[in-house]
Protein backbone atom coordinates (compact mmCIF):
# COMPACT_ATOMS: atom_id res chain seq x y z
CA UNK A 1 -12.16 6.03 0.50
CA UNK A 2 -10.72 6.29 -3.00
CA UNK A 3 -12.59 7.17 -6.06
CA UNK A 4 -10.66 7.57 -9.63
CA UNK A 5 -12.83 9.73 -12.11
CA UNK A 6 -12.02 9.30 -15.80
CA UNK A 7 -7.93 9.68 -15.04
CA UNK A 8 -5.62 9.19 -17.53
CA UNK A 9 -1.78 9.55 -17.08
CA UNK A 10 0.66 10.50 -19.89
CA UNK A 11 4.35 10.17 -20.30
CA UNK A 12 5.51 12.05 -23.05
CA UNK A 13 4.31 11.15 -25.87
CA UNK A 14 3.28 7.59 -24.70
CA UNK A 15 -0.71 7.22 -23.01
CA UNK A 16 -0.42 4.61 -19.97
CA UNK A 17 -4.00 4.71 -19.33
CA UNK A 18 -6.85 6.77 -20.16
CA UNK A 19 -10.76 6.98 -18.70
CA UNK A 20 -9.79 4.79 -16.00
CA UNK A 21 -12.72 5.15 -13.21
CA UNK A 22 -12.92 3.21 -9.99
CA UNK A 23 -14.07 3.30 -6.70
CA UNK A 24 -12.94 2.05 -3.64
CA UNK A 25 -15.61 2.06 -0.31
CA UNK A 26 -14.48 2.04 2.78
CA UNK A 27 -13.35 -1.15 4.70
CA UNK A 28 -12.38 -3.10 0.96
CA UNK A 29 -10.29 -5.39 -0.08
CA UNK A 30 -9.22 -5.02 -3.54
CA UNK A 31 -6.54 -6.67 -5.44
CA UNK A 32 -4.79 -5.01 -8.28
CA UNK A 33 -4.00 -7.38 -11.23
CA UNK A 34 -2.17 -7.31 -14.69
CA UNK A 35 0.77 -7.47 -17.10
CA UNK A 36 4.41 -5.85 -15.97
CA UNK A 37 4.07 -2.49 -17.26
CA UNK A 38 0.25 -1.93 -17.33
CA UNK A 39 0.30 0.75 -14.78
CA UNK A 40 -0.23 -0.50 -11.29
CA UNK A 41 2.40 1.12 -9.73
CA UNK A 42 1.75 4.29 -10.99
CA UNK A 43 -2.12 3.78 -10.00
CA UNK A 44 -1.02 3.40 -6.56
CA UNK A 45 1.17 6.54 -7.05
CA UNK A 46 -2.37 8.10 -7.61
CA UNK A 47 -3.86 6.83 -4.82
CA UNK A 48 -0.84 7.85 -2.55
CA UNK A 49 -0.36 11.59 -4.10
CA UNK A 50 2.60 10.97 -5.45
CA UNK A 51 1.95 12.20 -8.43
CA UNK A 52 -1.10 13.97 -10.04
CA UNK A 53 -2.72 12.03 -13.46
CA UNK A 54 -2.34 14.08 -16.55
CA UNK A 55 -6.31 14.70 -16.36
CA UNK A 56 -9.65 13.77 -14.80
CA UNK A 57 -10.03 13.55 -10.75
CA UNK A 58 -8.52 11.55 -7.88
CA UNK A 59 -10.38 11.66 -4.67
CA UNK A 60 -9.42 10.84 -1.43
CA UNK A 61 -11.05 10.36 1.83
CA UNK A 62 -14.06 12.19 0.62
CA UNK A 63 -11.29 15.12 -0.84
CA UNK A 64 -10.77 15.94 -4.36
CA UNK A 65 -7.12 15.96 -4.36
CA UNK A 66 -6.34 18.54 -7.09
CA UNK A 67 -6.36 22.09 -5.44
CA UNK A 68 -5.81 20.97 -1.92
CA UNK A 69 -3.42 22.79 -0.25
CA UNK A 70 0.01 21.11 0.84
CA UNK A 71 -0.79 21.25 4.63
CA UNK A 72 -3.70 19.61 3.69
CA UNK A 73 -1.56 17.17 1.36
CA UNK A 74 0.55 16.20 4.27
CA UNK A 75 -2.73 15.89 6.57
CA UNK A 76 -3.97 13.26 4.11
CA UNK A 77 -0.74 11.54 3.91
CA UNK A 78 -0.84 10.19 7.45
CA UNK A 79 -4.26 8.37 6.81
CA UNK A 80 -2.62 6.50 4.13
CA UNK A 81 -0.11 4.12 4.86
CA UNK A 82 1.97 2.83 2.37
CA UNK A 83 4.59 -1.11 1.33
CA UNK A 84 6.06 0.38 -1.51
CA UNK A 85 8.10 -2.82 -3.75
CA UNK A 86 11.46 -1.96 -3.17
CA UNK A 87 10.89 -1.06 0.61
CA UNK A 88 12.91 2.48 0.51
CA UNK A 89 14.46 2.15 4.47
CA UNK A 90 17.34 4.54 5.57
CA UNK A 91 20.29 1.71 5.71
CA UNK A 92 22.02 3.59 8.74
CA UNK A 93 18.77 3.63 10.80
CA UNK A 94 18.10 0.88 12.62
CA UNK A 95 14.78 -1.31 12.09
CA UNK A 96 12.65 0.25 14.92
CA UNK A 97 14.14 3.85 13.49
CA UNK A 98 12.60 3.23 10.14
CA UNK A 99 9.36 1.88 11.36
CA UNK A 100 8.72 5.20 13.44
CA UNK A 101 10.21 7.41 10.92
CA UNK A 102 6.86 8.54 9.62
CA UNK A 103 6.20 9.52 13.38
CA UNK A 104 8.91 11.31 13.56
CA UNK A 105 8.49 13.49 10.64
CA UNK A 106 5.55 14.53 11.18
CA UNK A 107 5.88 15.44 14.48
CA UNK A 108 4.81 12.73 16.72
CA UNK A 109 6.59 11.15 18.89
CA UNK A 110 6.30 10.14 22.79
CA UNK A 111 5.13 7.08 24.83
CA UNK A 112 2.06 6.45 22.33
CA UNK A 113 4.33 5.86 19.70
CA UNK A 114 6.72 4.07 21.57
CA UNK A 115 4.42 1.57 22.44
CA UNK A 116 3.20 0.78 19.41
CA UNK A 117 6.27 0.73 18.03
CA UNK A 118 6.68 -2.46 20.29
CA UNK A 119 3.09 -3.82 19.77
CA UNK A 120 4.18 -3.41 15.65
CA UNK A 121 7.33 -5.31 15.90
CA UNK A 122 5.75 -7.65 18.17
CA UNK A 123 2.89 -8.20 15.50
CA UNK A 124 4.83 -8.48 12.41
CA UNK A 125 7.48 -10.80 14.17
CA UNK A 126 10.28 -8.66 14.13
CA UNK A 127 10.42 -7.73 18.04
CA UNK A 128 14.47 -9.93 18.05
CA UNK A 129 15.40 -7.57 14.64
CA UNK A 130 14.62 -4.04 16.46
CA UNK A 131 18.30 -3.05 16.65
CA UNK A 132 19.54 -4.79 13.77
CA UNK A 133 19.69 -2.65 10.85
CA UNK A 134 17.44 -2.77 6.48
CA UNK A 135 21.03 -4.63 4.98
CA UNK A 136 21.05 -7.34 7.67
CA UNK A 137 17.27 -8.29 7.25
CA UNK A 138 15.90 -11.30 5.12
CA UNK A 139 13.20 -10.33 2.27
CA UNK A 140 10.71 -11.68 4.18
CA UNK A 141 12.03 -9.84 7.13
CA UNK A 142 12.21 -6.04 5.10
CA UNK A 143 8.44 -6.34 3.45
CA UNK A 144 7.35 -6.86 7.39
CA UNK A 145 9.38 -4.22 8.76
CA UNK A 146 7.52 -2.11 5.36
CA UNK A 147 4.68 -2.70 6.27
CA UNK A 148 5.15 -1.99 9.87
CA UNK A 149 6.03 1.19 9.01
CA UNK A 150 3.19 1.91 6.66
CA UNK A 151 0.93 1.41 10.10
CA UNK A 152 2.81 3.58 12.35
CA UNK A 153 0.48 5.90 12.26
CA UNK A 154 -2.84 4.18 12.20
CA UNK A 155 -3.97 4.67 8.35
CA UNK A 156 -7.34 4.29 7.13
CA UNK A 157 -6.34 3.17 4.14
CA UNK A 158 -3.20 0.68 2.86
CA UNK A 159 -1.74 0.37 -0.26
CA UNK A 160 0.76 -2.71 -1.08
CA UNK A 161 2.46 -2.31 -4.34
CA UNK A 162 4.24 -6.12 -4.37
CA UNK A 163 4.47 -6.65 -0.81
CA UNK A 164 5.18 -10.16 -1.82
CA UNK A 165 6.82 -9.94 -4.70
CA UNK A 166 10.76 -11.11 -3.65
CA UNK A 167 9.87 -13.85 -1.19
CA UNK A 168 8.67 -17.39 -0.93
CA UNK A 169 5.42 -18.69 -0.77
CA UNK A 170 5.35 -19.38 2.99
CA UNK A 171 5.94 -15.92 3.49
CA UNK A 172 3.92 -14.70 1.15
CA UNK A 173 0.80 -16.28 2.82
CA UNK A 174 2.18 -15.11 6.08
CA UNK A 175 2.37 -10.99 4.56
CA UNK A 176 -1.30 -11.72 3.21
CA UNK A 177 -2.66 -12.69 6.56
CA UNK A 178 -1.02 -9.74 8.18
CA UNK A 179 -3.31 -7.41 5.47
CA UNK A 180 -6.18 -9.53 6.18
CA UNK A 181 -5.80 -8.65 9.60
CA UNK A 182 -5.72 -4.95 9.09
CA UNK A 183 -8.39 -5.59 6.63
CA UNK A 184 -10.67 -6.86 9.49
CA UNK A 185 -10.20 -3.70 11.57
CA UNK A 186 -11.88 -1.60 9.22
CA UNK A 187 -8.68 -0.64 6.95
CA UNK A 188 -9.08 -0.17 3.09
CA UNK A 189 -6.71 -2.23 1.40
CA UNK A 190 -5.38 -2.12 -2.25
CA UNK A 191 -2.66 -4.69 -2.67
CA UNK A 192 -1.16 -4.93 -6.38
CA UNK A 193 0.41 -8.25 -7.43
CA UNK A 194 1.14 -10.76 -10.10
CA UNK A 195 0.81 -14.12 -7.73
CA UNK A 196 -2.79 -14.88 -8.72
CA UNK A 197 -2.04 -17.86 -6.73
CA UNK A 198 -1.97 -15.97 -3.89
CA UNK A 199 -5.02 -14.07 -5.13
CA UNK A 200 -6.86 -17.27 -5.18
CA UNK A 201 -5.72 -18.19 -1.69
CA UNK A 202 -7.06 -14.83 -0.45
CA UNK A 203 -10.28 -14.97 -2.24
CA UNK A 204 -11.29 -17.91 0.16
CA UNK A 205 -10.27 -16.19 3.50
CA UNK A 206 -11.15 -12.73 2.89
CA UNK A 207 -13.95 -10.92 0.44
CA UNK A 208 -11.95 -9.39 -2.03
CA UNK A 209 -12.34 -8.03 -5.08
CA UNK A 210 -10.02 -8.42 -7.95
CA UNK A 211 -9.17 -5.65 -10.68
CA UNK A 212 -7.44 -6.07 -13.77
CA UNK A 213 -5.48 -3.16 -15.35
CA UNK A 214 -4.77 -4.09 -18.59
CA UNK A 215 -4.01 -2.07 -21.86
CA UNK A 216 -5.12 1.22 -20.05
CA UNK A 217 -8.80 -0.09 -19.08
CA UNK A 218 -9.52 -1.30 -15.00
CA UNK A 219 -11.63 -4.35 -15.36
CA UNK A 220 -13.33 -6.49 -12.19
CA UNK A 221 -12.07 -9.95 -12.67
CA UNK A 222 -14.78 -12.44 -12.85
CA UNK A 223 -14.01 -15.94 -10.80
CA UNK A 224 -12.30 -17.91 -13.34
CA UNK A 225 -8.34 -16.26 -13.04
């Protein structure tokens, strides 16, 4: 579902990461570990088309990504849903707004949507916050509505860039077992994160794998974190 081929991404002067190759089959789970500022939210960037690496080849549902053109772009979009860290809701739209807002932009709307808007709310536990609006939400509370919203549309692949990363650890476990679930349905998940002890909780409910990004080389992380 997502195959890096010897990318590297420059900034200026400064080399993030270089001849980083990985591959991604469909139906994984794959944690993305390492150091603040090794790269793993611009890898997801990658992986979302948000941004292109400075050079080798990022494919995508069986597409090579460079050269496609931007209908085809916004095609591919929709099949990836994405919990970005900082959650990025309209504050004057109200929860169930946001959550359909990728449905809305790209054109699809009507009783299908509507009810799975309700089923999503229902699912992530936000069916009494609906109305309310991003600023009166707990943490907990946003990073569910998130990744609500990154599901709208029924993605075959999910990537979580810190979906845990400003709550506690009851909610954590709770956010994890709502990826699990999607995991189980045949969605590809990359999560990034730097709670390896919730990497180590995962690793005995779920068969993930665990990648380390660290000093511009992707790594699979042996058992001993």
């Amino acid at each position: 579902m997502i195959e890096l081929d010897k990318v590297a991404v420059n900034f200026g002067d400064r080399k993030l990461f270089s001849d980083v190759s990985l591959t991604l089959p469909q139906g994984s789970f794959h944690f993305l570990i390492g150091p603040s500022g090794a790269g793993k939210t611009t890898l997801l960037r990658l992986c979302s088309m948000e941004m292109q690496p400075t050079e080798g080849e990022v494919s995508l549902l069986g597409q090579t990504v460079s050269g496609l053109q931007q209908s085809a772009v916004a095609a591919m979009r929709q099949r990836i849903g994405v919990v970005h860290q900082d959650s990025r809701f309209i504050d004057h739209l109200t929860v169930s707004e946001n959550v359909v807002l990728p449905a809305s932009v790209s054109g699809q709307s009507g009783p299908n949507i509507d009810f799975q808007l309700v089923e999503l709310l229902g699912w992530v536990g936000l069916a009494a916050q609906a109305e309310q609006y991003p600023l009166e939400l707990s943490g907990g509370e946003r990073q569910r509505a998130a990744l609500a919203r990154a599901v709208i549309l029924s993605p075959d692949v999910i990537l979580a860039d810190e979906p845990t990363g400003n709550v506690d650890w009851d909610m954590s476990v709770h956010i994890l077992d709502l990826l699990i679930e999607l995991n189980k349905l045949g969605k590809t998940i990359l999560c990034a994160t730097h709670d390896l002890n919730l990497v180590r909780h995962a690793k005995s409910r779920v068969s993930a794998k665990v990648l380390r990004l660290k000093r511009g080389v992707i790594e699979v992380a042996g058992a001993a974190l």
